[in-house]
N, C-alpha and C. Protein backbone atom coordinates (compact mmCIF):
# COMPACT_ATOMS: atom_id res chain seq x y z
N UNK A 1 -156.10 53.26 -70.39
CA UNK A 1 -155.04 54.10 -70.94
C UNK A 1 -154.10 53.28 -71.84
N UNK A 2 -153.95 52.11 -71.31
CA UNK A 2 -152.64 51.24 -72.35
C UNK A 2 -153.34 50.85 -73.74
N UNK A 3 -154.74 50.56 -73.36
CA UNK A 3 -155.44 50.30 -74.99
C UNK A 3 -155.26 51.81 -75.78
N UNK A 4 -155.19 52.97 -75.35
CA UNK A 4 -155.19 53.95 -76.25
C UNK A 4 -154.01 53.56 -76.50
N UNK A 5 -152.83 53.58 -75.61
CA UNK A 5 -151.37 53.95 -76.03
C UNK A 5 -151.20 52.87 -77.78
N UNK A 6 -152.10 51.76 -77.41
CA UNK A 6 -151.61 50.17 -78.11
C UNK A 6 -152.14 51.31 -79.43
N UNK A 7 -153.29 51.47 -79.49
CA UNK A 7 -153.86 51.53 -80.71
C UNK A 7 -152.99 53.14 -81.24
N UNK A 8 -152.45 54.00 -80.38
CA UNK A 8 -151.79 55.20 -81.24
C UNK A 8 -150.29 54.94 -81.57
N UNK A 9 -149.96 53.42 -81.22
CA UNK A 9 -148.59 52.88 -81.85
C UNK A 9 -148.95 52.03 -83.21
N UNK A 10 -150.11 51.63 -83.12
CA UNK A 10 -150.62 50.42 -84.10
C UNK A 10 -150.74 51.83 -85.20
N UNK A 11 -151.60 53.24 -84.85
CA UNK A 11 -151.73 54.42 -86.10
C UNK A 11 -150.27 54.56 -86.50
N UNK A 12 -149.14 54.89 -85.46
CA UNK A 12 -148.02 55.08 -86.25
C UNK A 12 -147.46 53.84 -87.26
N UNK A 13 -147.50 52.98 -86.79
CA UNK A 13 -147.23 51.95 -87.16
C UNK A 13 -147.63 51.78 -88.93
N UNK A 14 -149.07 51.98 -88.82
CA UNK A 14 -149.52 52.00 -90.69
C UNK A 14 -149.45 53.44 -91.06
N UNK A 15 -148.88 54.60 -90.55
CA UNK A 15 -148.52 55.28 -91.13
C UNK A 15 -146.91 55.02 -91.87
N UNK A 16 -146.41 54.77 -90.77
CA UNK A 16 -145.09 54.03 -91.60
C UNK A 16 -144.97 53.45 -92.74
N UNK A 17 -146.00 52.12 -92.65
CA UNK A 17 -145.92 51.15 -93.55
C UNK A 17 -146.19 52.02 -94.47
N UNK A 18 -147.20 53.08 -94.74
CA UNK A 18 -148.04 53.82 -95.94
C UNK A 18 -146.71 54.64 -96.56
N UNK A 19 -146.06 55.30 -95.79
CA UNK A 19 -144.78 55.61 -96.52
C UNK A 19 -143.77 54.58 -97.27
N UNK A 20 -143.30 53.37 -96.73
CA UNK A 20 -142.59 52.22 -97.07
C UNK A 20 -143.56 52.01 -98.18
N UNK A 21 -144.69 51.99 -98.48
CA UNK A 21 -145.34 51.30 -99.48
C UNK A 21 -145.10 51.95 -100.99
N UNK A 22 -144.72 53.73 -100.35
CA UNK A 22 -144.78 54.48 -101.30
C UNK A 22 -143.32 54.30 -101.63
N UNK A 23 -142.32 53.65 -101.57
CA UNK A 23 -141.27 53.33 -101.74
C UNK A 23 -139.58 54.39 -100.80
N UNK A 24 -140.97 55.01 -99.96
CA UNK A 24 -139.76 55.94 -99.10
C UNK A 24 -139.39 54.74 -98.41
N UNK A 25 -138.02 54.27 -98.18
CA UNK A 25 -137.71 53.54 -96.92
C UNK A 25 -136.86 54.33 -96.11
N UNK A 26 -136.97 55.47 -95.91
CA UNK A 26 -135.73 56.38 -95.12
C UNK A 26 -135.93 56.21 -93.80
N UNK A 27 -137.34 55.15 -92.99
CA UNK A 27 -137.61 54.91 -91.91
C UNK A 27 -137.07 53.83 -91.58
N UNK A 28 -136.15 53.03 -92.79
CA UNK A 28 -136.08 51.91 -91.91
C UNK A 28 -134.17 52.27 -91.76
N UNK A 29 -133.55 51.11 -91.11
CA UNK A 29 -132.18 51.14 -90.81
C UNK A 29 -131.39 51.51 -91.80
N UNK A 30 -130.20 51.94 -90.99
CA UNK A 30 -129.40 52.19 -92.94
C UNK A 30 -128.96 51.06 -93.33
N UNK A 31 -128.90 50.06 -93.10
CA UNK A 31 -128.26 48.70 -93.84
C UNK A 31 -129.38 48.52 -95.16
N UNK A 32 -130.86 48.73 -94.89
CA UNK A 32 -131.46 48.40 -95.57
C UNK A 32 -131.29 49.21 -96.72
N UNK A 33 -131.65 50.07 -96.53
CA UNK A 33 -131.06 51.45 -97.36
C UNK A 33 -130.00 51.45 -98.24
N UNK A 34 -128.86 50.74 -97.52
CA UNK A 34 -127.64 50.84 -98.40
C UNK A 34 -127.68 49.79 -99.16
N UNK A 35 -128.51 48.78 -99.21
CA UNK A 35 -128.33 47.38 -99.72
C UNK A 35 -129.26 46.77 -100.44
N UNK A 36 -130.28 48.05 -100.91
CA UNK A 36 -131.30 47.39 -101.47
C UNK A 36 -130.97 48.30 -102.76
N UNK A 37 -131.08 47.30 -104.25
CA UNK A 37 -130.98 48.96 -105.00
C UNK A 37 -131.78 49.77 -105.44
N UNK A 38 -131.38 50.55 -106.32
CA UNK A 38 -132.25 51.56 -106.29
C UNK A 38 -133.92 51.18 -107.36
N UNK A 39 -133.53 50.04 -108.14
CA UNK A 39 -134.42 49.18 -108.97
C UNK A 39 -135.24 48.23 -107.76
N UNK A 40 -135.16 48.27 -107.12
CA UNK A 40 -135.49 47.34 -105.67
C UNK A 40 -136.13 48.17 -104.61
N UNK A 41 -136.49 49.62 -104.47
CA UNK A 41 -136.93 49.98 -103.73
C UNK A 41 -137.98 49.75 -103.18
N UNK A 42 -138.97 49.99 -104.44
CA UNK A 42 -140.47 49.78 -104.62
C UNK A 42 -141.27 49.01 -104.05
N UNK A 43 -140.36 47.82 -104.71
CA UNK A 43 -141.05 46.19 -104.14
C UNK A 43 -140.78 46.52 -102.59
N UNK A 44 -139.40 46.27 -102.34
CA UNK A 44 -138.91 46.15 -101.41
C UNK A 44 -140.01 47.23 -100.23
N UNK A 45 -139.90 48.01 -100.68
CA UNK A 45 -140.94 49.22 -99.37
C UNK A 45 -142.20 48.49 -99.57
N UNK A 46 -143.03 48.17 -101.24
CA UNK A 46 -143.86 47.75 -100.58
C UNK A 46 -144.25 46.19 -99.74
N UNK A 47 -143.77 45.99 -99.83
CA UNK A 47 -143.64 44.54 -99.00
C UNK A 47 -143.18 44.97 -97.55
N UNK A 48 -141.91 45.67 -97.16
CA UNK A 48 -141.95 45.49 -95.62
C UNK A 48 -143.56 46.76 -95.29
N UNK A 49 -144.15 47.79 -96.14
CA UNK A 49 -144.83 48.49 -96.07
C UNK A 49 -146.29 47.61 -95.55
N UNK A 50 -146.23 46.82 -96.80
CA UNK A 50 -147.39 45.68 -95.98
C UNK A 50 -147.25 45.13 -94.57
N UNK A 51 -146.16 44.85 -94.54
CA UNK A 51 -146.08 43.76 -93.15
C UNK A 51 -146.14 44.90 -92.06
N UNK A 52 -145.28 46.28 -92.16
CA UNK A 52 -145.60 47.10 -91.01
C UNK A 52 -147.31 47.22 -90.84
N UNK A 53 -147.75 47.51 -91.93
CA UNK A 53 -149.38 48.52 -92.00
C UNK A 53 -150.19 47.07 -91.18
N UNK A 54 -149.99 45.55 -91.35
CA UNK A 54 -150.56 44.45 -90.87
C UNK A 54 -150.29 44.01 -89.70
N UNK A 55 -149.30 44.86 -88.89
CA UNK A 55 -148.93 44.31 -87.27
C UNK A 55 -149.51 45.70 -87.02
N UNK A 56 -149.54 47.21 -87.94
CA UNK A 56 -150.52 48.14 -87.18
C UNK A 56 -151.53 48.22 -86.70
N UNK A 57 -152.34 47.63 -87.78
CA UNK A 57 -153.60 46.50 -87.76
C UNK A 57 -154.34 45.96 -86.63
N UNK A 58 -153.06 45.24 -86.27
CA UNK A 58 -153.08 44.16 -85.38
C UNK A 58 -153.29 44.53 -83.88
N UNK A 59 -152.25 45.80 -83.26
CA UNK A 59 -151.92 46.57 -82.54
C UNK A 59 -153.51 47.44 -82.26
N UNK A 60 -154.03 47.91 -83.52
CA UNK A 60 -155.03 48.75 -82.84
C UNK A 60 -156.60 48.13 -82.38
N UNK A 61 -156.26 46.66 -83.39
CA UNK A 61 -157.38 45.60 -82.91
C UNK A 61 -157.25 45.61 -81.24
N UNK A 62 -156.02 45.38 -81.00
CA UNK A 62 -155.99 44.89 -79.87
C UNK A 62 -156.04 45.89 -78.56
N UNK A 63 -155.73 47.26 -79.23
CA UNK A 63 -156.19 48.52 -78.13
C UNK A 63 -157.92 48.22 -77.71
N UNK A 64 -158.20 47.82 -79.20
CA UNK A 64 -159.87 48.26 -79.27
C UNK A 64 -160.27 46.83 -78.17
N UNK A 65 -160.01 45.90 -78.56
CA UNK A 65 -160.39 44.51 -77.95
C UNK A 65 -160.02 44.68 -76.06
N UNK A 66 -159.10 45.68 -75.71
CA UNK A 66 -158.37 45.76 -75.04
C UNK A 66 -159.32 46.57 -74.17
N UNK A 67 -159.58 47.70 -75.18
CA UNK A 67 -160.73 48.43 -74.28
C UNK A 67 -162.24 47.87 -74.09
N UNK A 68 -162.29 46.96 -74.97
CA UNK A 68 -164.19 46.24 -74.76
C UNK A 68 -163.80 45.24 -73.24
N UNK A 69 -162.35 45.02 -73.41
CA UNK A 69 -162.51 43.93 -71.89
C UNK A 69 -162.24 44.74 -70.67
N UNK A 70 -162.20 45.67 -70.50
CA UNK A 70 -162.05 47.13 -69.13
C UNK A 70 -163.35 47.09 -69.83
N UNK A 71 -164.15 48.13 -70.19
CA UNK A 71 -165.30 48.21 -69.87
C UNK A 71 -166.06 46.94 -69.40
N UNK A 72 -166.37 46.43 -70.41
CA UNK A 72 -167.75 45.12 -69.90
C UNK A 72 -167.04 44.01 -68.81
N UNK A 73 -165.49 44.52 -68.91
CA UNK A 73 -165.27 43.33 -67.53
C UNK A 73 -165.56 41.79 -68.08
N UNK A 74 -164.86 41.65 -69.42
CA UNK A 74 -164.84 40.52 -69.73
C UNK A 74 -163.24 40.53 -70.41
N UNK A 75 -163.46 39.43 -70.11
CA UNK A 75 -161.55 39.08 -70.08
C UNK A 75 -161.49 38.13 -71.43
N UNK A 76 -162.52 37.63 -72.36
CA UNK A 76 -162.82 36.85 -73.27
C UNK A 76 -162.25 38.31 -74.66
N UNK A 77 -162.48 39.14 -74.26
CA UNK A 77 -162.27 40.38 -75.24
C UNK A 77 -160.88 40.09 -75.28
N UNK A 78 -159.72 40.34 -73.95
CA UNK A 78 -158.36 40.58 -73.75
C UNK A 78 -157.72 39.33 -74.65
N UNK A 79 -158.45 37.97 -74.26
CA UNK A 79 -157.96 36.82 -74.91
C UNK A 79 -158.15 36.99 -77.22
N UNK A 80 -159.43 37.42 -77.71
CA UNK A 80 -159.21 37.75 -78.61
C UNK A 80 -158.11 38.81 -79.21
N UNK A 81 -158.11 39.76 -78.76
CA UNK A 81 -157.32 40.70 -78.74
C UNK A 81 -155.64 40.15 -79.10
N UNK A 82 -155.31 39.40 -77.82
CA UNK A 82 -154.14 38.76 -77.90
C UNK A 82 -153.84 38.40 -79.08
N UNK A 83 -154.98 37.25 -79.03
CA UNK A 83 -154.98 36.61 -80.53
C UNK A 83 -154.57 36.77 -81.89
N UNK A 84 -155.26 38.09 -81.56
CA UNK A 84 -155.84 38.77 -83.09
C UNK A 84 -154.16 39.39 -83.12
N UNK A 85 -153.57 40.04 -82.08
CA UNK A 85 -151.98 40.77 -81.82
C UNK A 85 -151.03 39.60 -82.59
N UNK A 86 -151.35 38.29 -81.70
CA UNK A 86 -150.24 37.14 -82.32
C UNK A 86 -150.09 37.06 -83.50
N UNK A 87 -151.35 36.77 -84.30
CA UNK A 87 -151.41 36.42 -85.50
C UNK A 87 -150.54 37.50 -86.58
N UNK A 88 -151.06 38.68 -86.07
CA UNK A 88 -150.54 40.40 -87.13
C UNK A 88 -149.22 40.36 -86.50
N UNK A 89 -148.56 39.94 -85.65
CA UNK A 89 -147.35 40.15 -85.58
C UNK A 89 -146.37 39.09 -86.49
N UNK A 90 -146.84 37.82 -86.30
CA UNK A 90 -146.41 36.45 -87.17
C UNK A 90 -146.28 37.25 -88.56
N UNK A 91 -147.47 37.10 -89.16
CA UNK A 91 -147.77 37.53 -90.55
C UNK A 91 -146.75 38.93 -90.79
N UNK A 92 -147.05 39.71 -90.16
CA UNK A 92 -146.43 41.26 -90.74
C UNK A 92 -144.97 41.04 -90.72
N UNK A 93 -144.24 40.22 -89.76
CA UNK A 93 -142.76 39.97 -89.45
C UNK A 93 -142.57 39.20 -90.87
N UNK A 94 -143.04 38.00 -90.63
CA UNK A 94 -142.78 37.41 -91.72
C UNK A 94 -143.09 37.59 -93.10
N UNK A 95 -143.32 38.91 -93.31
CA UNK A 95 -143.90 39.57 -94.95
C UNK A 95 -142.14 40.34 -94.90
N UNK A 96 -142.61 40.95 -93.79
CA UNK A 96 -140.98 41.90 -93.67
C UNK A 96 -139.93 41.34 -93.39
N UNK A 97 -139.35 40.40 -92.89
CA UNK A 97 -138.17 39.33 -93.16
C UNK A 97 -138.11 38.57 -94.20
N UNK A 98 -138.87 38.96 -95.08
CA UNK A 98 -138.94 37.85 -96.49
C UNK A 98 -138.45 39.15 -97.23
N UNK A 99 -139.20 39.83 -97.01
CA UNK A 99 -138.16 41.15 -97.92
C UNK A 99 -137.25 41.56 -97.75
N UNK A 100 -136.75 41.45 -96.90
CA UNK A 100 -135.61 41.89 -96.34
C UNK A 100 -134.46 40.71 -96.93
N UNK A 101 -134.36 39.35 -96.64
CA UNK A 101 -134.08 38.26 -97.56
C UNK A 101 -133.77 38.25 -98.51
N UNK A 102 -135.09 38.98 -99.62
CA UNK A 102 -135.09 38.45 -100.91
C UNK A 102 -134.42 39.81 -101.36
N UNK A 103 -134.36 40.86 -101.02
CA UNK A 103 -133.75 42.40 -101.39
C UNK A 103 -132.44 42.63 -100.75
N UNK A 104 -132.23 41.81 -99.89
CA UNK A 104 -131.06 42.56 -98.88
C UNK A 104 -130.52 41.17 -98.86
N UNK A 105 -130.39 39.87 -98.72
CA UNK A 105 -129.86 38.83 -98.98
C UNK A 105 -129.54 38.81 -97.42
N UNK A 106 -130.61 39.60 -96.47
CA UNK A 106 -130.43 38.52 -94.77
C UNK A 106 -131.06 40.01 -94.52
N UNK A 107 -131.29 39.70 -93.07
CA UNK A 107 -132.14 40.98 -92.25
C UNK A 107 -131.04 40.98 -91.13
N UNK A 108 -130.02 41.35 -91.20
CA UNK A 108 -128.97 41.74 -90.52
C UNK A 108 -127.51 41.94 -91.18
């Protein structure tokens, strides 16, 4: 059951980004919103758009990896999985705190 839950947060997840990419950011906080301009959207969505859609990625790898180690009863699946989670979370954060940075001049 938790590998489904992982992988139908990892779908919302790049649905998000797919909007952010399209330059809607009305999903993210209002600081971002208020502080990015309006010449800045674009980039700006698509870049945190990438980094969301690449930890979604990541998330549904790891439902799937999640569910090959419950079935076959191998725990070598759970350890990829992880893996594969760590890495898409690193990368996608750090695509989306760089934009946030370079558009918003801090992510807070």
């Amino acid at each position: 059951m938790e590998s489904i839950l992982t992988a139908v947060i990892g779908l919302i997840c790049i649905i998000l980004g797919v909007f952010n990419r399209k330059g809607n950011i009305s999903t993210l906080h209002s600081y971002h919103r208020k502080r990015v301009s309006e010449e800045d959207r674009l980039p700006f969505g698509k870049m945190v758009g990438l980094g969301t859609i690449i930890v979604g990625i990541a998330l549904i790898l790891m439902g799937g990896f999640s569910f090959a180690a419950n079935l076959l009863q191998k725990d070598f699946y759970l350890i990829i999985g992880t893996v594969i989670l760590i890495i898409g979370l690193v990368v996608g954060l750090a695509i989306s705190f760089y934009a946030m940075i370079k558009y918003n001049k801090g992510i807070f």
